[in-house]
C-alpha atoms as a PDB file:
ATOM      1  CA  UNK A   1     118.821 103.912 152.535  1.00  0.00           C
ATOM      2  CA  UNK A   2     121.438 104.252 155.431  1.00  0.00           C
ATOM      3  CA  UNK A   3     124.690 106.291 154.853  1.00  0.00           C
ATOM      4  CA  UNK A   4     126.520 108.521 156.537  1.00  0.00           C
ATOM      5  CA  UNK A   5     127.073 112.444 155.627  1.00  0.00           C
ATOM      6  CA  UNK A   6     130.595 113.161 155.852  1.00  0.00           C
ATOM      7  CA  UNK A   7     131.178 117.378 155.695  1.00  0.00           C
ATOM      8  CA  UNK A   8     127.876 117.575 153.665  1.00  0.00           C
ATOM      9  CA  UNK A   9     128.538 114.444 151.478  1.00  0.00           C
ATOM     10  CA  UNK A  10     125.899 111.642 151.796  1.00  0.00           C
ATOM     11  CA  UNK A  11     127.833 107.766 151.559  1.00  0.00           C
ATOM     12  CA  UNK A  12     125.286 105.057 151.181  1.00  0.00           C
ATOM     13  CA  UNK A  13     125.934 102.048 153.293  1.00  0.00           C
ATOM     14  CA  UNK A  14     126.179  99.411 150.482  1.00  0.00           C
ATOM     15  CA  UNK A  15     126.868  95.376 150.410  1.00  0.00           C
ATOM     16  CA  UNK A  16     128.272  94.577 146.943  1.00  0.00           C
ATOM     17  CA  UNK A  17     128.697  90.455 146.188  1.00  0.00           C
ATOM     18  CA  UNK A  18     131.053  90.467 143.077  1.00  0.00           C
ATOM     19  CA  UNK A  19     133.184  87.718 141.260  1.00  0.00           C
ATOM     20  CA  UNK A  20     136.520  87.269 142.161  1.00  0.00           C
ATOM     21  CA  UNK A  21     139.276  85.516 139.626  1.00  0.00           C
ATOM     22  CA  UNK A  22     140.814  82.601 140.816  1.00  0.00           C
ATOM     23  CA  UNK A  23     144.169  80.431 139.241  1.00  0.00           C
ATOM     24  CA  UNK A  24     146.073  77.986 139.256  1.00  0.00           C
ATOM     25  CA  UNK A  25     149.797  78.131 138.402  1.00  0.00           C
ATOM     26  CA  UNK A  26     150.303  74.364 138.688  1.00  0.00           C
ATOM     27  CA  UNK A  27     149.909  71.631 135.833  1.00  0.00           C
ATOM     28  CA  UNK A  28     146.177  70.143 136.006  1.00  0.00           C
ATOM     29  CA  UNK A  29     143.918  67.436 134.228  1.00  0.00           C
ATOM     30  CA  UNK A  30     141.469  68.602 131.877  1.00  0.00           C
ATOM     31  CA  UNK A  31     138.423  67.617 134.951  1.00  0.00           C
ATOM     32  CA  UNK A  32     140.487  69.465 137.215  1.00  0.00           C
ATOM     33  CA  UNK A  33     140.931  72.728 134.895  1.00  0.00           C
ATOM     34  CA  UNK A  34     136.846  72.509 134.407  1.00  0.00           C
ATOM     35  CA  UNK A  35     136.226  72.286 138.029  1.00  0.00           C
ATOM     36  CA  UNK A  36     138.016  76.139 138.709  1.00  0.00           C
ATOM     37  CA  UNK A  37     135.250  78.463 139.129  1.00  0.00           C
ATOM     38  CA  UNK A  38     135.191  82.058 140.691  1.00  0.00           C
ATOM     39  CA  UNK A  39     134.521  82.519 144.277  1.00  0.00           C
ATOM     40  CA  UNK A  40     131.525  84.484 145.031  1.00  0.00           C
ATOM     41  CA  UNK A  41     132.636  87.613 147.499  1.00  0.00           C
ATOM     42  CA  UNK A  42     130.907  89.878 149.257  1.00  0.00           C
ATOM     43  CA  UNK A  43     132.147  93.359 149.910  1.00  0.00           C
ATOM     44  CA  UNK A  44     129.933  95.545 152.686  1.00  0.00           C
ATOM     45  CA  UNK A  45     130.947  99.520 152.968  1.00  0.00           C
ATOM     46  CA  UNK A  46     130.077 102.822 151.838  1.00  0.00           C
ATOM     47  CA  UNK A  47     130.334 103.849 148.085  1.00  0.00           C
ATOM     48  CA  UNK A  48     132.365 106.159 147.456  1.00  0.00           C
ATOM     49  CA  UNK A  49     131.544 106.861 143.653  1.00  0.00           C
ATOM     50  CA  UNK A  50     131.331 105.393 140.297  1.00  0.00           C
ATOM     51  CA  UNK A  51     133.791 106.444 136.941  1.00  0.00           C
ATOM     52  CA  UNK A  52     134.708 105.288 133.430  1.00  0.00           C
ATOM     53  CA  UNK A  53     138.009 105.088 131.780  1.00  0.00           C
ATOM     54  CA  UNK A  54     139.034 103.160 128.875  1.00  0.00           C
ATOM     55  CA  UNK A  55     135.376 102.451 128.339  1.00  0.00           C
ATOM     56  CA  UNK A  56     135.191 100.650 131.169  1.00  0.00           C
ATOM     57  CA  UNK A  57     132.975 101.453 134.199  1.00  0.00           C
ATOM     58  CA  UNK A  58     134.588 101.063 138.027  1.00  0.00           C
ATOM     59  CA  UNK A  59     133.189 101.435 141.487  1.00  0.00           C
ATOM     60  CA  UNK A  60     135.056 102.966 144.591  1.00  0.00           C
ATOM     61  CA  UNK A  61     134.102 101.947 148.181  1.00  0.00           C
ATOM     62  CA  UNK A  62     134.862 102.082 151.842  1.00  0.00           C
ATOM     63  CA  UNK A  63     134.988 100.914 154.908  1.00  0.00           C
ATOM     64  CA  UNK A  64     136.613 102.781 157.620  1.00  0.00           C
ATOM     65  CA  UNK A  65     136.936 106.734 158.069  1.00  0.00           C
ATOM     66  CA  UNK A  66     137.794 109.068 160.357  1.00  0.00           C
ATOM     67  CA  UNK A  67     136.505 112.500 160.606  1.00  0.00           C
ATOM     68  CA  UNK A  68     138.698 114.901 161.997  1.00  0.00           C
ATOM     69  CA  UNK A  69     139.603 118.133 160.064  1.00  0.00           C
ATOM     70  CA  UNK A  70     139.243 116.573 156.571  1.00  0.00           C
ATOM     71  CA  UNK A  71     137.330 113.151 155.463  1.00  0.00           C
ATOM     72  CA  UNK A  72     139.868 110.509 155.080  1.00  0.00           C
ATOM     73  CA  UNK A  73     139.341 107.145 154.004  1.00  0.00           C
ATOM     74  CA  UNK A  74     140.418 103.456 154.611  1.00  0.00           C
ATOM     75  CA  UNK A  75     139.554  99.686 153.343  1.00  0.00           C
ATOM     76  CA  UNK A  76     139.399 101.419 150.011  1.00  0.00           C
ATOM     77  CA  UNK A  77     138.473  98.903 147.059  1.00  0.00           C
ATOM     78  CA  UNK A  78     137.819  99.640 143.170  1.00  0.00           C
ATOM     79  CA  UNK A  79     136.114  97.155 141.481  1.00  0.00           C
ATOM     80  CA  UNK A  80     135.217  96.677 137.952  1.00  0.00           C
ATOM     81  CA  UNK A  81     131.724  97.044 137.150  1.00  0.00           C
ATOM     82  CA  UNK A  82     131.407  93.899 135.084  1.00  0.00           C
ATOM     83  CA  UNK A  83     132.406  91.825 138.141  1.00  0.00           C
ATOM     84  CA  UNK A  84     129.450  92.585 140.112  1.00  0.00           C
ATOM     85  CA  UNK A  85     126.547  90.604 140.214  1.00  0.00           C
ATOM     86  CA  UNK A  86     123.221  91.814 138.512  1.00  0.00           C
ATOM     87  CA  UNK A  87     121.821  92.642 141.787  1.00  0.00           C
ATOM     88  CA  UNK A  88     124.412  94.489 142.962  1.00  0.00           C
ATOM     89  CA  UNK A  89     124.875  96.593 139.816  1.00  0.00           C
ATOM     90  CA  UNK A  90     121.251  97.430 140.530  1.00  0.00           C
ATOM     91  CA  UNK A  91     121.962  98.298 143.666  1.00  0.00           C
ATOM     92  CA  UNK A  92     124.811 100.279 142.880  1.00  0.00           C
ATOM     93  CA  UNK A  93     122.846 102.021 140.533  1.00  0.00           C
ATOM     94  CA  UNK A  94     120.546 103.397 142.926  1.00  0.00           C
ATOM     95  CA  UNK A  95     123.024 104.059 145.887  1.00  0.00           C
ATOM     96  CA  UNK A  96     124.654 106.514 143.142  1.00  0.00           C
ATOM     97  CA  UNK A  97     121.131 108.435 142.099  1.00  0.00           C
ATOM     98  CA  UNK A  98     120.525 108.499 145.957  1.00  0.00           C
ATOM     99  CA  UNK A  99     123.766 110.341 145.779  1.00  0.00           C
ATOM    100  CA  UNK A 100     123.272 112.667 143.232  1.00  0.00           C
ATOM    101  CA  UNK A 101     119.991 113.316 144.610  1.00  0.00           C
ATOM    102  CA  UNK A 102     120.936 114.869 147.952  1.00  0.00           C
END
């Protein structure tokens, strides 16, 4: 798995596709209300970690960082778990035990 080891932490290089919502403010037809779907997106980074609150499971990534006297992070995302794709909840999954297993 590639990552990067920031001051002794490993970040796994990770490529998460995900659901995003989509709307619609405007009046539509029923055809035209049954033709809205959510766009398939693709997020590629490093993960940053995984928590729960309210029950509900989230996952923190990256994309930039600079290294100077601290770690410091930018193109920061949290997504909800249940927005992911099987796939990448897999994938996720193992990033984080390659994580905890360093």
């Amino acid at each position: 798995m590639q990552y990067i080891d920031l001051f002794g932490v490993r970040y796994p290089r990770i490529i998460i596709e995900w659901h995003d919502i989509i709307g619609a403010g405007s009046f539509g037809t029923p055809e035209e209300t049954l033709a809205l779907r959510c766009p398939a997106m693709v997020t590629e980074g490093y993960l940053f970690d995984a928590f729960e609150e309210d029950d509900e499971r989230y996952v923190r990534t990256f994309g930039s960082y600079q290294t100077s006297e601290e770690p410091s992070f930018a193109d920061r995302n949290c997504f909800p778990f249940l927005v992911l794709t099987k796939k990448s909840r897999r994938d996720v999954e193992m990033a984080l035990l390659f994580m905890k297993n360093m």
